[in-house]
N, C-alpha and C. Protein backbone atom coordinates (compact mmCIF):
# COMPACT_ATOMS: atom_id res chain seq x y z
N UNK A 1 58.68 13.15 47.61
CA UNK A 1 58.16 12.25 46.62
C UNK A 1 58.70 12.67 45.25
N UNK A 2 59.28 11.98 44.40
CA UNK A 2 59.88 11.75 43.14
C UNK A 2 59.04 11.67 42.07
N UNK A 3 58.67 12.01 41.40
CA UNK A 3 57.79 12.35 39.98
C UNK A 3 58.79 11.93 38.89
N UNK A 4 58.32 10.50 38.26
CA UNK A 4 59.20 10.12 37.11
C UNK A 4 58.63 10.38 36.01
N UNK A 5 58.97 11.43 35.32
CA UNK A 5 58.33 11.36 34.28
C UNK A 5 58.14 10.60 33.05
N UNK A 6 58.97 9.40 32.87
CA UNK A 6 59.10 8.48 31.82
C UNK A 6 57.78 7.24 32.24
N UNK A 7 57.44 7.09 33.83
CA UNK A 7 56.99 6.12 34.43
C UNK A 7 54.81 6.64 33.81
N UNK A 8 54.95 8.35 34.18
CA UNK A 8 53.97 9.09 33.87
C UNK A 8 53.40 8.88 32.80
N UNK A 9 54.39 9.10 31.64
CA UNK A 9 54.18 8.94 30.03
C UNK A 9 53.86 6.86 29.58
N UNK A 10 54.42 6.88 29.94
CA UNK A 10 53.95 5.28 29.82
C UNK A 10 52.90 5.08 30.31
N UNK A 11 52.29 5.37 31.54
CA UNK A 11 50.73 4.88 32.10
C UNK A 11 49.89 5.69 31.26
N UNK A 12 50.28 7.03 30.76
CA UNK A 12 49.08 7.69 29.65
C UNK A 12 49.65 7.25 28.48
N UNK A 13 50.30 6.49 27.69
CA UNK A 13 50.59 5.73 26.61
C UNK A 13 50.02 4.39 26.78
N UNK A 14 49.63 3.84 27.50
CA UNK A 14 49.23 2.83 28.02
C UNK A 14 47.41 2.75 27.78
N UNK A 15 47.07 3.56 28.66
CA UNK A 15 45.58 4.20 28.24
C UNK A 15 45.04 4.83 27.56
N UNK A 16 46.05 5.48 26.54
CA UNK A 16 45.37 5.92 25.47
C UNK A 16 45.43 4.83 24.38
N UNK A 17 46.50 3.61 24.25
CA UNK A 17 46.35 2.27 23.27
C UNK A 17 45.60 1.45 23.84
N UNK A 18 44.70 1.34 25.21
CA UNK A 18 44.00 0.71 25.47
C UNK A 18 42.61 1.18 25.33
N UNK A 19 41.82 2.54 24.81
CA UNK A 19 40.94 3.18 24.82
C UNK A 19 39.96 2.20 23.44
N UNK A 20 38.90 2.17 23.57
CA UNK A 20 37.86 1.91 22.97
C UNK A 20 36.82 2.64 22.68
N UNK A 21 36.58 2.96 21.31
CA UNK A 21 35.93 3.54 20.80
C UNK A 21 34.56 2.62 20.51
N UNK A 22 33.31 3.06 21.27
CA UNK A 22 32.27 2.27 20.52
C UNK A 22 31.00 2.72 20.65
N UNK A 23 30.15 2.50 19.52
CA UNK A 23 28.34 2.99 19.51
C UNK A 23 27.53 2.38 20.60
N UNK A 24 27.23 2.66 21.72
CA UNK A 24 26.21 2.29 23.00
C UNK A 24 24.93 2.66 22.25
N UNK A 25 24.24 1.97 21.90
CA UNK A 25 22.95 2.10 20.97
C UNK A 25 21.83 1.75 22.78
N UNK A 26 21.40 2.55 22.81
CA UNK A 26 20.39 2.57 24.15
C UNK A 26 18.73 1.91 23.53
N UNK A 27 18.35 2.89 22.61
CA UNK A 27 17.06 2.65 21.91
C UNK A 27 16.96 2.14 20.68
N UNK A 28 15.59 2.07 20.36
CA UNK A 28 15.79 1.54 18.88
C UNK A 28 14.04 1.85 18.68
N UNK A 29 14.12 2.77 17.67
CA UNK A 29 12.30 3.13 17.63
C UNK A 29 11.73 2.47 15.81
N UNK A 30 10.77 2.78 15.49
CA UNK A 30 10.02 2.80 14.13
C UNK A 30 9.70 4.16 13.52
N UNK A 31 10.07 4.41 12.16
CA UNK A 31 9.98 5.43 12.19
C UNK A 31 8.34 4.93 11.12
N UNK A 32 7.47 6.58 11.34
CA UNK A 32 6.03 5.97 11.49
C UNK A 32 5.68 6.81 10.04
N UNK A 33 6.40 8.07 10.48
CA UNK A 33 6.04 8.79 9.05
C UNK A 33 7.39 9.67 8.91
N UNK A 34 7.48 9.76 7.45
CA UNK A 34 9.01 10.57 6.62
C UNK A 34 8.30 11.63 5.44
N UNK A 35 8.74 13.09 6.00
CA UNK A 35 8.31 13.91 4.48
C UNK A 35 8.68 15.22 5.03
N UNK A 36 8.97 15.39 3.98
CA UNK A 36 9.76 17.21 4.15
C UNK A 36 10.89 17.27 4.82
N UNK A 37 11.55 16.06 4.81
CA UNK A 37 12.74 16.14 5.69
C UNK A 37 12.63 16.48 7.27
N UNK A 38 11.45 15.72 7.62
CA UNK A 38 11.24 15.39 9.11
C UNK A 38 10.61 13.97 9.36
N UNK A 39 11.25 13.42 9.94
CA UNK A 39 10.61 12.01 10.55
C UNK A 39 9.83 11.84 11.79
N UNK A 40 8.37 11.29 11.64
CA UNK A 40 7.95 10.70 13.46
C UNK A 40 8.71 9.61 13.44
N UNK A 41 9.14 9.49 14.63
CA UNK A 41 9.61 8.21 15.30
C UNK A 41 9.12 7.69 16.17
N UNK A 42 8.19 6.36 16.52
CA UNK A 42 7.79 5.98 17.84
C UNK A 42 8.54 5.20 18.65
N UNK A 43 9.08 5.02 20.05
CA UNK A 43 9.79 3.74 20.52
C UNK A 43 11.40 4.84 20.83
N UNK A 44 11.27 6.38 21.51
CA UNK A 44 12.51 6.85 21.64
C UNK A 44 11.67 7.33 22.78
N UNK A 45 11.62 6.44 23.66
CA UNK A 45 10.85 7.36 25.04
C UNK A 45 12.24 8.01 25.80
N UNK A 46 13.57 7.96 25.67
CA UNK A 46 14.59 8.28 26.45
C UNK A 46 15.01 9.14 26.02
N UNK A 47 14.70 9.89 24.46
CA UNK A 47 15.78 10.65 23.82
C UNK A 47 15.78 12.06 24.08
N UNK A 48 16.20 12.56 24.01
CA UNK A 48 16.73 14.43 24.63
C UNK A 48 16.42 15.16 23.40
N UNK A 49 15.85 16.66 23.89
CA UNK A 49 15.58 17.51 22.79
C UNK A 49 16.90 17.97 22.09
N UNK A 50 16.97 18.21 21.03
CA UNK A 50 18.68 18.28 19.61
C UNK A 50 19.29 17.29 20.22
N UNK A 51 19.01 15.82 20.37
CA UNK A 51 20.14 14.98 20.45
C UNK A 51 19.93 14.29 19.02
N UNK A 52 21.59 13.84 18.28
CA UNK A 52 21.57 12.77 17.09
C UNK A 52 20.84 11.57 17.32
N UNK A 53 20.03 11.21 16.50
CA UNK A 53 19.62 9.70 16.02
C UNK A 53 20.13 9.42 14.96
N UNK A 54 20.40 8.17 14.97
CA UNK A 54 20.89 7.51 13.53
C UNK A 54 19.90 6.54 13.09
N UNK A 55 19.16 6.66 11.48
CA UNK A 55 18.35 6.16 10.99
C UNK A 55 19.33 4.31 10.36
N UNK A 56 18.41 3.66 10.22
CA UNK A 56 19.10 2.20 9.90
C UNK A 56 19.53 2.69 8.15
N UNK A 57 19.55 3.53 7.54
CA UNK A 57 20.05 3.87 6.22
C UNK A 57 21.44 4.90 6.72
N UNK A 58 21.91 5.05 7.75
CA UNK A 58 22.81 5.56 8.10
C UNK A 58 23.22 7.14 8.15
N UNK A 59 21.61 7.71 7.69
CA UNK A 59 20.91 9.25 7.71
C UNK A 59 20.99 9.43 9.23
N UNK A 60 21.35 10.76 9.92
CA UNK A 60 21.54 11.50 10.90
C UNK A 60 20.12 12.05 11.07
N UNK A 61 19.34 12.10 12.32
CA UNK A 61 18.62 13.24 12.57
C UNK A 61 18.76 13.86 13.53
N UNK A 62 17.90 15.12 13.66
CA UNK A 62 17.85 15.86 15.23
C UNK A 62 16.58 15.82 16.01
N UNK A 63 16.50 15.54 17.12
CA UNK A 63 15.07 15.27 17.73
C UNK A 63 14.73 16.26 17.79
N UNK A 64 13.90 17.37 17.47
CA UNK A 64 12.92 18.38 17.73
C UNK A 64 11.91 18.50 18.72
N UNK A 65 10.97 17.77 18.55
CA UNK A 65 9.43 17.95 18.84
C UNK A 65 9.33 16.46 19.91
N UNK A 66 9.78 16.55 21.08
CA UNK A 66 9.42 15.97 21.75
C UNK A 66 7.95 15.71 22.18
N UNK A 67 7.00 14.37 21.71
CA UNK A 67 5.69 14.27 21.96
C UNK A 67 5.64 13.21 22.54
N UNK A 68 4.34 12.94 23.46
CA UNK A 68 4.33 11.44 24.40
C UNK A 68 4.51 10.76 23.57
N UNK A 69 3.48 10.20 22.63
CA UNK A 69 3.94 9.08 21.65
C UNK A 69 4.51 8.82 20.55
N UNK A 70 5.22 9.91 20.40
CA UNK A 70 6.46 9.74 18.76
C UNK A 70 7.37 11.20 19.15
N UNK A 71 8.30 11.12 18.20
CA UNK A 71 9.68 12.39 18.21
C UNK A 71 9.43 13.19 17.09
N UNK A 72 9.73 13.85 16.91
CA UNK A 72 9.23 14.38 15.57
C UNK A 72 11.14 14.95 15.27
N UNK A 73 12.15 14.31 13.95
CA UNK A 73 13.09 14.54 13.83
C UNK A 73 13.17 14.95 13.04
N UNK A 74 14.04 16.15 12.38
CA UNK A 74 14.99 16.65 11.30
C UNK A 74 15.95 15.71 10.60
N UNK A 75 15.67 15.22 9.51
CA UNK A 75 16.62 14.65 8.60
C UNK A 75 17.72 15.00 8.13
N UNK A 76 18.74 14.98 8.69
CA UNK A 76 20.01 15.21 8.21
C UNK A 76 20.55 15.16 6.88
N UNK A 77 20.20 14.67 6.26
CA UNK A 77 20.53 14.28 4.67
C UNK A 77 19.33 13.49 4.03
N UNK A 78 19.12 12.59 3.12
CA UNK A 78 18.48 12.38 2.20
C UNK A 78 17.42 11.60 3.03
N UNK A 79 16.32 12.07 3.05
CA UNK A 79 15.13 11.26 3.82
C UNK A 79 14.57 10.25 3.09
N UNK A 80 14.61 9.71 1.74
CA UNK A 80 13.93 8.75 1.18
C UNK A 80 14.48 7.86 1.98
């Protein structure tokens, strides 16, 4: 069996200009209370302990405090 390598480079040139980059937004919660640079969030029943959330002001947090009915997150930058 013959290994072309020009035939190789083209099918991974191929799939890497066909690759798509995009945000899979799964959840979408309320955030209930903001201060000290931690947010509750209610409505993230799926989310993982230190996984990113992105606030609708485009602020980063980290989930901490996994509780039945809210998240309790770290504000990444400016919490107002």
């Amino acid at each position: 069996m013959n290994i072309n390598p020009e035939e190789i480079t083209a099918i991974l040139q191929k799939e890497i200009e066909d690759y798509k980059v995009g945000l899979d937004i799964k959840e979408t919660g309320t955030v209930l209370q903001v201060g000290d640079n931690t947010a509750r969030v209610f409505g993230l029943e799926n989310v993982m302990a230190q996984e990113l959330v992105k606030f609708s002001n485009s602020v980063y947090g980290l989930a901490i405090n996994l509780e039945e009915d809210n998240v309790g997150c770290v504000v990444l930058g400016d919490s107002r």
